[in-house]
Protein backbone atom coordinates (compact mmCIF):
# COMPACT_ATOMS: atom_id res chain seq x y z
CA UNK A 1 110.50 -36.58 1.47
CA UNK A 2 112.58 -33.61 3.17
CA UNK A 3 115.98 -33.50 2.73
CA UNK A 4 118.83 -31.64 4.55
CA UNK A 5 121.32 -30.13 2.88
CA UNK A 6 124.52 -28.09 3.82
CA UNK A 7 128.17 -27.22 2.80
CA UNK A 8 131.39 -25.63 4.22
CA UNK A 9 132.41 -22.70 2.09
CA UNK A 10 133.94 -24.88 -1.08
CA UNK A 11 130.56 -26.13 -1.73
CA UNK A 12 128.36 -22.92 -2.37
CA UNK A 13 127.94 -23.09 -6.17
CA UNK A 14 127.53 -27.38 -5.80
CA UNK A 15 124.76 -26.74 -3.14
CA UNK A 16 122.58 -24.23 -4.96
CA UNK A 17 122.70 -26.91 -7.93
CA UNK A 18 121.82 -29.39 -6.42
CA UNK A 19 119.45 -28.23 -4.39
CA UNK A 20 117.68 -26.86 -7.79
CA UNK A 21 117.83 -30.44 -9.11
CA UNK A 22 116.36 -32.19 -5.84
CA UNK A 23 113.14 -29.29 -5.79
CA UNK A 24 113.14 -30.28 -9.59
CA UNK A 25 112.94 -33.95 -8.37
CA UNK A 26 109.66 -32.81 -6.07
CA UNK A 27 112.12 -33.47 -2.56
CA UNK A 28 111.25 -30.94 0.22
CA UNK A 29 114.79 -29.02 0.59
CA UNK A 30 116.13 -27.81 4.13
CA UNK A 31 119.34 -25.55 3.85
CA UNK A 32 121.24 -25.85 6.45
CA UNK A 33 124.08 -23.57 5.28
CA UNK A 34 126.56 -22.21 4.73
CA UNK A 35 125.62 -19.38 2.20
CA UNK A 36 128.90 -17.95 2.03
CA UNK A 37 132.25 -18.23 0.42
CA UNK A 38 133.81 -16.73 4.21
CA UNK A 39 136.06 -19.86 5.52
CA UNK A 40 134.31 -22.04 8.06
CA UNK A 41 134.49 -24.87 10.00
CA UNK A 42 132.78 -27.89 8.43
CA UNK A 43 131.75 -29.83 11.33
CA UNK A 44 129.46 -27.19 12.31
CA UNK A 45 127.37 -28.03 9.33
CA UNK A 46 127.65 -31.57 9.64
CA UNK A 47 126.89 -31.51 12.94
CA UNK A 48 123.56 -29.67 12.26
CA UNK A 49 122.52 -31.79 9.10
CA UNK A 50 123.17 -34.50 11.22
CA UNK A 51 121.36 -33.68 14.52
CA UNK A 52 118.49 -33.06 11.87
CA UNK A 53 118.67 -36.69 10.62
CA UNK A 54 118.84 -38.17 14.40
CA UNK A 55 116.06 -36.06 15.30
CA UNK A 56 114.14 -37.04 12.70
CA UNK A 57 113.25 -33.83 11.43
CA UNK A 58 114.87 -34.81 7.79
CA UNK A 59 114.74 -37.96 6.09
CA UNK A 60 118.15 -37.77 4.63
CA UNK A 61 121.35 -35.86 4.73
CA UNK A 62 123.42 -34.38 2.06
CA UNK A 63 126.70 -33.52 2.75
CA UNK A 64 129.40 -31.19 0.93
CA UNK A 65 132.97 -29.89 1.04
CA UNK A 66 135.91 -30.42 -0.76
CA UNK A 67 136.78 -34.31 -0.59
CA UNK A 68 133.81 -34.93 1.49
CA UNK A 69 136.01 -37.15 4.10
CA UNK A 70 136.09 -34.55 6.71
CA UNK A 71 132.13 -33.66 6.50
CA UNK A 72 131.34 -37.79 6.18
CA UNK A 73 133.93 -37.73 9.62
CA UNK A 74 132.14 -35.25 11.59
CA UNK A 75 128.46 -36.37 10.68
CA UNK A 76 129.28 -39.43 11.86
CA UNK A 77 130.02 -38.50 15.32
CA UNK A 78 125.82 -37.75 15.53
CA UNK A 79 124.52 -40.81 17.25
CA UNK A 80 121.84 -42.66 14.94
CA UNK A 81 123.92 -40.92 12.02
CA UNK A 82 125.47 -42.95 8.99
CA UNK A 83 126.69 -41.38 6.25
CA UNK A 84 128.87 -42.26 3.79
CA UNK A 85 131.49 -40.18 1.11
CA UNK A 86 130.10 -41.38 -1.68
CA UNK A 87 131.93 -40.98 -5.15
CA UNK A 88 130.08 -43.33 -7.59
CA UNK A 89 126.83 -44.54 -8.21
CA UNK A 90 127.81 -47.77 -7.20
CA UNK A 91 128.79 -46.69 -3.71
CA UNK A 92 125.66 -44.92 -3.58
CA UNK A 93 123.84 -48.32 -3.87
CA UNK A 94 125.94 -50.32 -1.83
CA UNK A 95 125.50 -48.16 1.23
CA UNK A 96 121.65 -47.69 1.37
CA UNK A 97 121.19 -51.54 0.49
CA UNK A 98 123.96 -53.05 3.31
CA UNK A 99 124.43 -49.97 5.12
CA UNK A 100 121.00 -48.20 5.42
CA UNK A 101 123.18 -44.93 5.12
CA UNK A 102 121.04 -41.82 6.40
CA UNK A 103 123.23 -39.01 5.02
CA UNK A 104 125.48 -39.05 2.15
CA UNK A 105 128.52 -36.43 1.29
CA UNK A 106 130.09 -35.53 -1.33
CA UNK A 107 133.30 -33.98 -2.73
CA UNK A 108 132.82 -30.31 -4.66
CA UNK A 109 135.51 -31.55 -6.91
CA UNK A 110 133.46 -33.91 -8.44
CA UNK A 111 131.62 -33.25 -11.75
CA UNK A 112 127.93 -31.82 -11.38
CA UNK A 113 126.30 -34.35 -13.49
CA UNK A 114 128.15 -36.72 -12.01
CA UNK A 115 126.98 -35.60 -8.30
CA UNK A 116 123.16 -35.41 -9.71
CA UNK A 117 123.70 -38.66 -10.44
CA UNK A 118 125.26 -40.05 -7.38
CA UNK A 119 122.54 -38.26 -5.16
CA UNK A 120 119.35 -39.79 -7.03
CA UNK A 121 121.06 -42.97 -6.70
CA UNK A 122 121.39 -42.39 -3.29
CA UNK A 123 117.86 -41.46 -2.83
CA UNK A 124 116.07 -44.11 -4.86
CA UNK A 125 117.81 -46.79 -3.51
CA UNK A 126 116.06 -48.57 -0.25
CA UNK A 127 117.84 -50.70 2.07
CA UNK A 128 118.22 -54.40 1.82
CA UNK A 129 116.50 -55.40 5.19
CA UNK A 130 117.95 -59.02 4.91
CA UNK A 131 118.82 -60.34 8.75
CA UNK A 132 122.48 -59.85 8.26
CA UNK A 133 122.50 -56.01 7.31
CA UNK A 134 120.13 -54.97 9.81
CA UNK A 135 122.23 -57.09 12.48
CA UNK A 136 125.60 -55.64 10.80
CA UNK A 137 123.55 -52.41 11.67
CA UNK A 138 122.60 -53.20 15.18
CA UNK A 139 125.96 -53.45 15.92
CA UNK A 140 126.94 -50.76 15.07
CA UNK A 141 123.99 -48.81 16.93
CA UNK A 142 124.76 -50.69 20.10
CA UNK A 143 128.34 -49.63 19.96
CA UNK A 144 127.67 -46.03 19.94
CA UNK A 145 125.17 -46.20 23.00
């Protein structure tokens, strides 16, 4: 499975980490920036993780900045993109089984363990295919046509 990931410049140290744990995990990593602590503009990221995921040329997304609202708000503007800010396991779940969430981001405040966590919940979970989340789903892809 190949996974993007990518980060503004409050995520550096989070993204190397967890990039180490999801190679450790055997997932084919894409890094999609940034590499620096210079300021920059986070939808530029999640705009590229995202095209990635619409394109099909990643299975999933990960997503990270500081709260992970404003990364989870710009991927989202990527037609065929759904991501969710994830901050528990339990979220992580809920939107791959209702929500068949294709990119997931994620706060740097947030404990690393924690985040590891999250993510492989994220991962492992498949989506619920039952009639009324896929047509919850479809409405939401015929919307943004």
């Amino acid at each position: 499975m190949k996974i993007g990931i990518a980060t503004d410049h409050r995520g550096i140290e989070v993204k190397q980490e967890l990039t180490n744990y999801l190679k450790d995990l055997g997932y084919n990593i894409v890094d999609y920036g940034t590499n620096s602590t210079d300021s920059v503009d986070y939808p530029d990221y999640a705009f590229k993780v995202g095209e990635a995921v619409a394109n099909n040329d990643i299975d999933f997304g990960v997503l990270i900045c500081n709260t992970g609202i404003g990364m989870s708000i710009a991927a989202n503007k990527v037609k065929g993109v759904r991501c969710a800010r994830v901050i528990d396991e339990y979220d992580a779940k809920m939107t791959r089984i209702d929500n068949d969430a294709n990119v997931i981001a994620l706060s740097s405040r947030v404990a690393l363990e924690k985040l590891k966590s999250v993510l492989k919940v994220f991962l492992e979970t498949p989506h619920n295919s039952e009639e009324r989340h896929d047509r919850r789903i479809s409405k939401i892809d015929n919307y943004e046509r």
